[in-house]
Protein backbone atom coordinates (compact mmCIF):
# COMPACT_ATOMS: atom_id res chain seq x y z
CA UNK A 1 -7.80 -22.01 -5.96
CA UNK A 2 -7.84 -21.29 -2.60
CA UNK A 3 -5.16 -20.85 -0.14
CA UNK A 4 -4.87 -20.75 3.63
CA UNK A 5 -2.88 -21.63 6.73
CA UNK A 6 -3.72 -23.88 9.64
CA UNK A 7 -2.47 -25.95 12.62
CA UNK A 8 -2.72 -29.46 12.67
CA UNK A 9 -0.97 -32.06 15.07
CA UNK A 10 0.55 -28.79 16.52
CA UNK A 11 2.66 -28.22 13.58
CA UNK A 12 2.02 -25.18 10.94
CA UNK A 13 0.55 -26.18 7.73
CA UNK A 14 0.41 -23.60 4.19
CA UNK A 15 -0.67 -25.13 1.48
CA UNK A 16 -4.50 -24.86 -0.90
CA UNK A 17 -7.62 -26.02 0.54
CA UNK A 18 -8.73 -29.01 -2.60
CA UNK A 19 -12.58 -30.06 -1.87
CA UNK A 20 -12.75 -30.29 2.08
CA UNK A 21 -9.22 -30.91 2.79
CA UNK A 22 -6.08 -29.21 2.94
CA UNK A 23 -2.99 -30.32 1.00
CA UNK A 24 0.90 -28.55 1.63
CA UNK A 25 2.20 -26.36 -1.04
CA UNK A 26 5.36 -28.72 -2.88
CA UNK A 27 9.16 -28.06 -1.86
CA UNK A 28 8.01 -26.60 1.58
CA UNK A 29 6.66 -23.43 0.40
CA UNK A 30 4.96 -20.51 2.42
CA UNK A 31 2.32 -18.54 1.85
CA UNK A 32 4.72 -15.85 1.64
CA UNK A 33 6.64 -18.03 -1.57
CA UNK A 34 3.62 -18.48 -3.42
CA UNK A 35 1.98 -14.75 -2.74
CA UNK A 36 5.97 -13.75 -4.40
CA UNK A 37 5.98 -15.88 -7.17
CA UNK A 38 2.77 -14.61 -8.31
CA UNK A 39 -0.49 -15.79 -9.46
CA UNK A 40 0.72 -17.16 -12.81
CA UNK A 41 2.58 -19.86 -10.93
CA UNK A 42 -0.43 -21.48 -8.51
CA UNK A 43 -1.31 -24.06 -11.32
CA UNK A 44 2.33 -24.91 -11.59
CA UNK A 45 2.57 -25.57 -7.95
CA UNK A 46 -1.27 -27.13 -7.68
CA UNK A 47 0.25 -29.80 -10.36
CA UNK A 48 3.11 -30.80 -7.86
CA UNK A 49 0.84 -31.27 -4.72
CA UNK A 50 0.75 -34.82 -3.08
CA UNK A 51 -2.75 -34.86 -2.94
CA UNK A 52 -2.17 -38.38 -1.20
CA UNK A 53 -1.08 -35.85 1.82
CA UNK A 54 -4.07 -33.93 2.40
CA UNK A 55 -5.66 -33.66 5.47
CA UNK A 56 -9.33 -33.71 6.40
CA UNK A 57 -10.54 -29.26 7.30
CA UNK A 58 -12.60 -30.17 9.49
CA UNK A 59 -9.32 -32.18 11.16
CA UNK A 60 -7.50 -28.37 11.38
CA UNK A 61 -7.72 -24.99 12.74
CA UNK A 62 -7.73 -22.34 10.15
CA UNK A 63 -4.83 -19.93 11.15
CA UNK A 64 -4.83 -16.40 9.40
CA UNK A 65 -3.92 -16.80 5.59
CA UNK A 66 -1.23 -15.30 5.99
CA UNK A 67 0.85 -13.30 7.61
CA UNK A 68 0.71 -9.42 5.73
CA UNK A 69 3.31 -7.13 5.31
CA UNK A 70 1.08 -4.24 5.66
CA UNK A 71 -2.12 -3.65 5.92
CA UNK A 72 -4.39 -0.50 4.21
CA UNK A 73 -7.98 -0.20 5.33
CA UNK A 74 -9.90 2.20 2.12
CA UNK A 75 -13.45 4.20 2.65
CA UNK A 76 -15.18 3.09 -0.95
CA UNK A 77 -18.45 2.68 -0.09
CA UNK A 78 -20.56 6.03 -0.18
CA UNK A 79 -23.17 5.03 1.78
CA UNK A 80 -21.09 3.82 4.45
CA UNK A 81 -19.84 7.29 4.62
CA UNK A 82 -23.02 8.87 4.64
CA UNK A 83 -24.23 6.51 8.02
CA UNK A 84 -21.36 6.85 10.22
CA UNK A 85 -20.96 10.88 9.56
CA UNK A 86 -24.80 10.85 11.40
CA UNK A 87 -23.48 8.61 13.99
CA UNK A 88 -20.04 11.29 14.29
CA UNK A 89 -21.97 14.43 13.63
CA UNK A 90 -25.81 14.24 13.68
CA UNK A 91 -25.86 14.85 10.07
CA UNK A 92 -25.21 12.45 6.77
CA UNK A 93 -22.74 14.22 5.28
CA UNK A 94 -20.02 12.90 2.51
CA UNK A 95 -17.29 15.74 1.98
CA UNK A 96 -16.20 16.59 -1.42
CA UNK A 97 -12.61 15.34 -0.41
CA UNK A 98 -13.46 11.79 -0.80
CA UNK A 99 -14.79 11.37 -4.29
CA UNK A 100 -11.58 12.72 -5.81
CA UNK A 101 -9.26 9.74 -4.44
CA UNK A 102 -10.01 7.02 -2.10
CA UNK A 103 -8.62 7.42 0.50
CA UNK A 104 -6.96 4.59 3.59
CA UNK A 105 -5.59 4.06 6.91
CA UNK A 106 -2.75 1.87 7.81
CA UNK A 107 -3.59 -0.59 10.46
CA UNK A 108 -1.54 -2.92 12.34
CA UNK A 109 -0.52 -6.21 10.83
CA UNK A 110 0.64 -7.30 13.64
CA UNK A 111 -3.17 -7.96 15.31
CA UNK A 112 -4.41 -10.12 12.67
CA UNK A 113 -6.46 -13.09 13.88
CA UNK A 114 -8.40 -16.04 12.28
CA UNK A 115 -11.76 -17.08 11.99
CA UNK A 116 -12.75 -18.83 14.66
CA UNK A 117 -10.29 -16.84 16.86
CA UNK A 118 -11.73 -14.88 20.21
CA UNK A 119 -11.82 -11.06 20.28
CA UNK A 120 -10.59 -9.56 23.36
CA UNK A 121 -11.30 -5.61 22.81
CA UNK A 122 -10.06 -2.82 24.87
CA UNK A 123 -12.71 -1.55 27.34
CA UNK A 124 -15.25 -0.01 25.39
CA UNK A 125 -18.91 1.02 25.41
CA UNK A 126 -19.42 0.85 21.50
CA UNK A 127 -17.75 -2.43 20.09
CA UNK A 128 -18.79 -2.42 16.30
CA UNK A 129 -17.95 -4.72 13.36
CA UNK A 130 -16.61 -3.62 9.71
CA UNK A 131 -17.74 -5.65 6.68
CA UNK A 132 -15.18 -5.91 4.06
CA UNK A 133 -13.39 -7.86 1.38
CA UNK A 134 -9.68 -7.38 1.59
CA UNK A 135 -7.34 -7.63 -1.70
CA UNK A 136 -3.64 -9.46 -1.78
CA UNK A 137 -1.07 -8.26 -3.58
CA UNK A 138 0.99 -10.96 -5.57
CA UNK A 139 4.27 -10.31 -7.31
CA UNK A 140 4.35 -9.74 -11.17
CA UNK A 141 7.19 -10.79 -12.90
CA UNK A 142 9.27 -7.20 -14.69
CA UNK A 143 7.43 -4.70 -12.03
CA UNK A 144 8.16 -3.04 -8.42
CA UNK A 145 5.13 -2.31 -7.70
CA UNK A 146 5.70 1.29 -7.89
CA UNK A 147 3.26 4.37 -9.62
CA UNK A 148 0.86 1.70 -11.42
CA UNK A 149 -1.98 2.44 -13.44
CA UNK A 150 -5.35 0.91 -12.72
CA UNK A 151 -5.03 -1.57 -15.08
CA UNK A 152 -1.43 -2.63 -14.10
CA UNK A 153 -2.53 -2.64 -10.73
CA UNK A 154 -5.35 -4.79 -11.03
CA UNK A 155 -2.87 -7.70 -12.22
CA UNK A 156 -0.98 -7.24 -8.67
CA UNK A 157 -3.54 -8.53 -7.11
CA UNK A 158 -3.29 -12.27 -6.10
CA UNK A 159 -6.60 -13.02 -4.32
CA UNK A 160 -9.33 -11.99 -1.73
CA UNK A 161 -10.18 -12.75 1.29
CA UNK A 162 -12.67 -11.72 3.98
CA UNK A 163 -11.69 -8.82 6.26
CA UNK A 164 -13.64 -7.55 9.59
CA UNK A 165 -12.01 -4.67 10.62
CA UNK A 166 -13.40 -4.54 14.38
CA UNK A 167 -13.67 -1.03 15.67
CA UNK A 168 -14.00 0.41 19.18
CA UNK A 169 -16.02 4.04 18.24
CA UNK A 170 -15.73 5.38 21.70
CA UNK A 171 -11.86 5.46 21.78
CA UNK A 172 -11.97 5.80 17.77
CA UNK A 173 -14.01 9.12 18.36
CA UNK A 174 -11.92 10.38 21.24
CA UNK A 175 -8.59 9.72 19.16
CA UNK A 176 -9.73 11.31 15.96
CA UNK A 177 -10.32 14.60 18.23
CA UNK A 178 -6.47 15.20 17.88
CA UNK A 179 -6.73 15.07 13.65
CA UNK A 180 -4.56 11.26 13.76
CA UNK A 181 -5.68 8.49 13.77
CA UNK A 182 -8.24 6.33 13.90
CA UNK A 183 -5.57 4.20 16.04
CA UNK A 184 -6.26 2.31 19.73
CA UNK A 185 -10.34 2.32 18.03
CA UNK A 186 -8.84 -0.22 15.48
CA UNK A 187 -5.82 -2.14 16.15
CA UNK A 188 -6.56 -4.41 18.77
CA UNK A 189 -7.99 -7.27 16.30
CA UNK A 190 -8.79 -7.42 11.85
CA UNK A 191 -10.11 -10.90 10.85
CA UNK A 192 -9.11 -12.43 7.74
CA UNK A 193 -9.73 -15.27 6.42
CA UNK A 194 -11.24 -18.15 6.33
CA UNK A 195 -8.65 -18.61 3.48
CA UNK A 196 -7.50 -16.58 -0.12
CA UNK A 197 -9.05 -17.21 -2.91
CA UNK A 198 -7.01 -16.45 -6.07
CA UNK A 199 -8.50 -13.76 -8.14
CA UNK A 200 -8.60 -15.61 -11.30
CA UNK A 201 -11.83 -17.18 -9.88
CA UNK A 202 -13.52 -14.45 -10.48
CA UNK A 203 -12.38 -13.56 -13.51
CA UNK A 204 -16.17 -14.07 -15.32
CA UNK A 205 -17.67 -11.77 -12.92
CA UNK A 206 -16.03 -8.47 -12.73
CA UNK A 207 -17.43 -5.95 -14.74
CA UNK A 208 -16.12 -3.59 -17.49
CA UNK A 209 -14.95 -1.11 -15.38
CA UNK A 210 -13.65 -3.63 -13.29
CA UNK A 211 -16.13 -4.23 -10.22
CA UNK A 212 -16.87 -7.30 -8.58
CA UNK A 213 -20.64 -7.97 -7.87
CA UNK A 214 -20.64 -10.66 -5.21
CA UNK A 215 -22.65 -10.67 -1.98
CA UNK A 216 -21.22 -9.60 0.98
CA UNK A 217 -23.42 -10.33 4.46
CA UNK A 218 -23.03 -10.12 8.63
CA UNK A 219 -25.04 -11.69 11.14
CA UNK A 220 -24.35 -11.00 14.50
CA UNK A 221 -26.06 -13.85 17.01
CA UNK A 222 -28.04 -15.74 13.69
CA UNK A 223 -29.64 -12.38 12.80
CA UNK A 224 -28.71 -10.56 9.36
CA UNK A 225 -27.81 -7.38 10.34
CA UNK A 226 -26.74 -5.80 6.60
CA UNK A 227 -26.14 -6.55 3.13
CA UNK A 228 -24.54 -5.26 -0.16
CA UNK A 229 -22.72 -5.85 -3.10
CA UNK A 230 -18.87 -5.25 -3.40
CA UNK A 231 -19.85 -3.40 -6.76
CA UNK A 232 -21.32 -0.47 -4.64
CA UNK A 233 -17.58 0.57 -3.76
CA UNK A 234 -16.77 4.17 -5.51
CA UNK A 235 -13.67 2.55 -6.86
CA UNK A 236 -12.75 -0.72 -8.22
CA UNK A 237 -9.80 -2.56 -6.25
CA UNK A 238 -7.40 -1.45 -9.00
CA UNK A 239 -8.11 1.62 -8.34
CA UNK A 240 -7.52 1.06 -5.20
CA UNK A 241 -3.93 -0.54 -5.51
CA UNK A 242 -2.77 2.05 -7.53
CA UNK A 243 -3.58 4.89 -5.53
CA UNK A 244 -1.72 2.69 -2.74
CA UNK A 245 1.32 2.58 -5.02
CA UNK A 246 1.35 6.42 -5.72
CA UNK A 247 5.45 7.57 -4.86
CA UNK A 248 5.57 3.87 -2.77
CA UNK A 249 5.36 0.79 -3.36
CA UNK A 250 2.84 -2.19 -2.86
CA UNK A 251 4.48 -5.45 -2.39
CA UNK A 252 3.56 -9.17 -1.92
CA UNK A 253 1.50 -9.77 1.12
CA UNK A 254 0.05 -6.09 1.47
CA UNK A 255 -3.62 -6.38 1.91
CA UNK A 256 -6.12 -3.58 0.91
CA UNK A 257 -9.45 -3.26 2.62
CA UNK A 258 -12.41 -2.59 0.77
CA UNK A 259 -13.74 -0.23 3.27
CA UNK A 260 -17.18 -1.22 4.87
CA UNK A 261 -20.19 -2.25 3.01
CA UNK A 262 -23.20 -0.03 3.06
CA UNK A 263 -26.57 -1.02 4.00
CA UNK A 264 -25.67 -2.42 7.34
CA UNK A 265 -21.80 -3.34 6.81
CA UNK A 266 -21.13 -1.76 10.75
CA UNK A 267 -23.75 -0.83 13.58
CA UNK A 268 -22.31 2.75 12.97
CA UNK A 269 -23.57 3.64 10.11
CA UNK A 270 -27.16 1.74 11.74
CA UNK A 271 -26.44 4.01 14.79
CA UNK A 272 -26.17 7.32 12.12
CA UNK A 273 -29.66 6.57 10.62
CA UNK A 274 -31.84 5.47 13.59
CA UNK A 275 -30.20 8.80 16.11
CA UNK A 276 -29.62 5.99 18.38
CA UNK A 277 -27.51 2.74 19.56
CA UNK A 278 -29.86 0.53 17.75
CA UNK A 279 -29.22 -2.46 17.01
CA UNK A 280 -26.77 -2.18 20.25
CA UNK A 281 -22.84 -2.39 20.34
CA UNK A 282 -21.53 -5.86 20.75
CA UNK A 283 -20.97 -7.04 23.85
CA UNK A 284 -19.29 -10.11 25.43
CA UNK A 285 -20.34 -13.39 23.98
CA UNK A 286 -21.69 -12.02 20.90
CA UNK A 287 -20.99 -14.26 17.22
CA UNK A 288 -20.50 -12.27 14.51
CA UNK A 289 -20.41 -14.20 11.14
CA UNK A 290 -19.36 -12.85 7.98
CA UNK A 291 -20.38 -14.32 4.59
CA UNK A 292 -19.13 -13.17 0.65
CA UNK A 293 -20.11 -14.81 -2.34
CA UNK A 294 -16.97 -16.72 -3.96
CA UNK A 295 -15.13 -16.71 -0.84
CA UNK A 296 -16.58 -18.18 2.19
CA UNK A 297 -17.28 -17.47 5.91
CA UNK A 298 -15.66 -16.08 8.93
CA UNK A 299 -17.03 -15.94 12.63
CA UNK A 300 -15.69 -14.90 15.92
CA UNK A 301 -16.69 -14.47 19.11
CA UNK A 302 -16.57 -11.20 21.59
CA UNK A 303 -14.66 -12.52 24.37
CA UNK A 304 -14.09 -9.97 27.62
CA UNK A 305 -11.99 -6.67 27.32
CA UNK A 306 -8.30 -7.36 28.18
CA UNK A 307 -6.92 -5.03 31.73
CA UNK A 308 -4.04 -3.30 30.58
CA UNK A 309 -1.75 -0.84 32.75
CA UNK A 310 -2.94 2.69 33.23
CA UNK A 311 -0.96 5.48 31.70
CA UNK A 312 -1.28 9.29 33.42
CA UNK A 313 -2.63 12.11 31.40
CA UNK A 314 -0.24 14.78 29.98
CA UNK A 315 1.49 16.66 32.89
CA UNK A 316 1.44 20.15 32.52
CA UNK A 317 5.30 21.34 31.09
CA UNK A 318 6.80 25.12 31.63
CA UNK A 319 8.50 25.16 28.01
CA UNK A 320 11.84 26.14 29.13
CA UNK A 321 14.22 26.05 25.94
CA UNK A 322 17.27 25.46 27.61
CA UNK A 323 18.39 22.88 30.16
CA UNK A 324 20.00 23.91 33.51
């Protein structure tokens, strides 16, 4: 099934997207209801619809599917790592830290938009892209979420849905200076969307150790810029939940990140391999378009950087310990 959010007749609408329409979920339910009650209940609730209700898509706008309660971007794909280090440091590197857990980054839920949304970045010379799939977290009847093992952890996980974590390198790289971070080089915009689709769809395609092969692809302006599989992660998503539920908790509506794709999944890593800005940063008016197998499409548009208030540098302080 698949699931999303939209506006129509300037009222909200949550329900599943049925052929090319959209129906409401039965007894007013959210998103946020049906991501609770777990996966095993969708058919329950799909049997209730009125699909007498439904509403043309193309008659919508496709809001974010939903709204998360947090959101962890992972690293998993090596080669990913191996590009952007050249970009960073002149040299593809991959430190030995990374293949013994995968790590993430929290990033602000808050600054989630839609497909079809406008980007307004911060002011930035190197405006980049991030191809990845992002996992949902359902609820499961009997656990908290807590300490899972892989393969408890896989069964937490509701759906996927397309994430493009854009990325502002300039500031990212300034930030990261200070060991925190990366920070005001991320949060300003994440697509997801265009909807969730429920993992059980995929059920006849992930692999014995638990990978999904589907193809994963991002055009900026028409032209295919990279390519991969979601296989080529170092860790399978419920890997990746578990980890993320390690003395905490994950809960219904987090969303994991897949981290980007290799092969192209961000002009960084391009930028690490060629010793130079080519194919160049995104600039205003660009359309970037992402594509996965299973799942659908996403595309936005750079609009202009947003002006925001200046804020002084640190003032120099004389460390007195005691106040006169």
């Amino acid at each position: 099934m698949r699931i999303a959010r939209w506006r129509h007749d300037g009222r909200l609408g949550e329900g599943f997207v049925v052929g090319d329409a959209v129906v409401r979920f039965p007894r007013d339910l959210s998103v946020a209801d049906v991501l609770a009650a777990g996966l095993a209940e969708v058919p329950v609730l799909a049997a209730e619809v009125d699909s007498a209700a439904s509403v043309p898509l193309a008659d919508v706008e496709l809001l974010a599917p939903l709204v998360p309660a947090s959101v962890r971007d992972f690293v998993a794909f090596e080669e990913h790592v191996e590009g952007v280090t050249a970009s960073i440091d002149g040299a593809s590197h991959v430190v030995d830290e990374w293949y013994e857990f995968p790590t993430f980054y929290f990033t602000n839920p808050h600054s989630v938009i839609a497909t079809g949304a406008e980007v307004r970045p911060p002011k930035t010379e190197r405006l980049d892209f991030e191809l990845e799939v992002g996992a949902v977290i359902g609820g499961v009847a009997g656990s908290d979420g807590r300490d899972l093992s892989p393969a408890d952890a896989a069964g937490h996980i509701f759906g996927y849905t397309i994430f493009n974590d854009w990325s502002a390198r300039d500031i990212q790289g300034r930030e990261m200076k200070v060991r925190l971070g990366p920070a005001k080089g991320k949060d300003f915009a994440t697509t997801l969307g265009p909807w969730i689709v429920t993992a059980d769809e995929f059920a006849g395609l992930v692999d014995d150790e638990g990978f999904l092969p589907i193809v994963m692809e991002v055009l900026v302006n028409g032209e295919r810029i990279g390519h991969d599989l979601l296989s080529n992660m170092g860790w399978p998503f419920g890997d990746l939940v578990a980890y993320a539920s390690r003395d905490a908790r994950v809960v219904p509506g987090d969303v994991l990140g897949s981290g980007t794709a290799g092969n192209g999944g961000c002009l960084a890593e391009l930028w690490g391999r060629a010793g130079e800005l080519t194919p160049p940063p995104l600039t205003e008016g660009d359309e970037v378009v992402m594509r996965v197998e299973g799942i659908g499409e996403i595309r936005n548009v750079v609009g202009p950087a947003r002006h925001v208030p200046d804020i002084l540098p640190a003032r120099p302080r004389p460390r007195v310990r005691e106040r006169d």
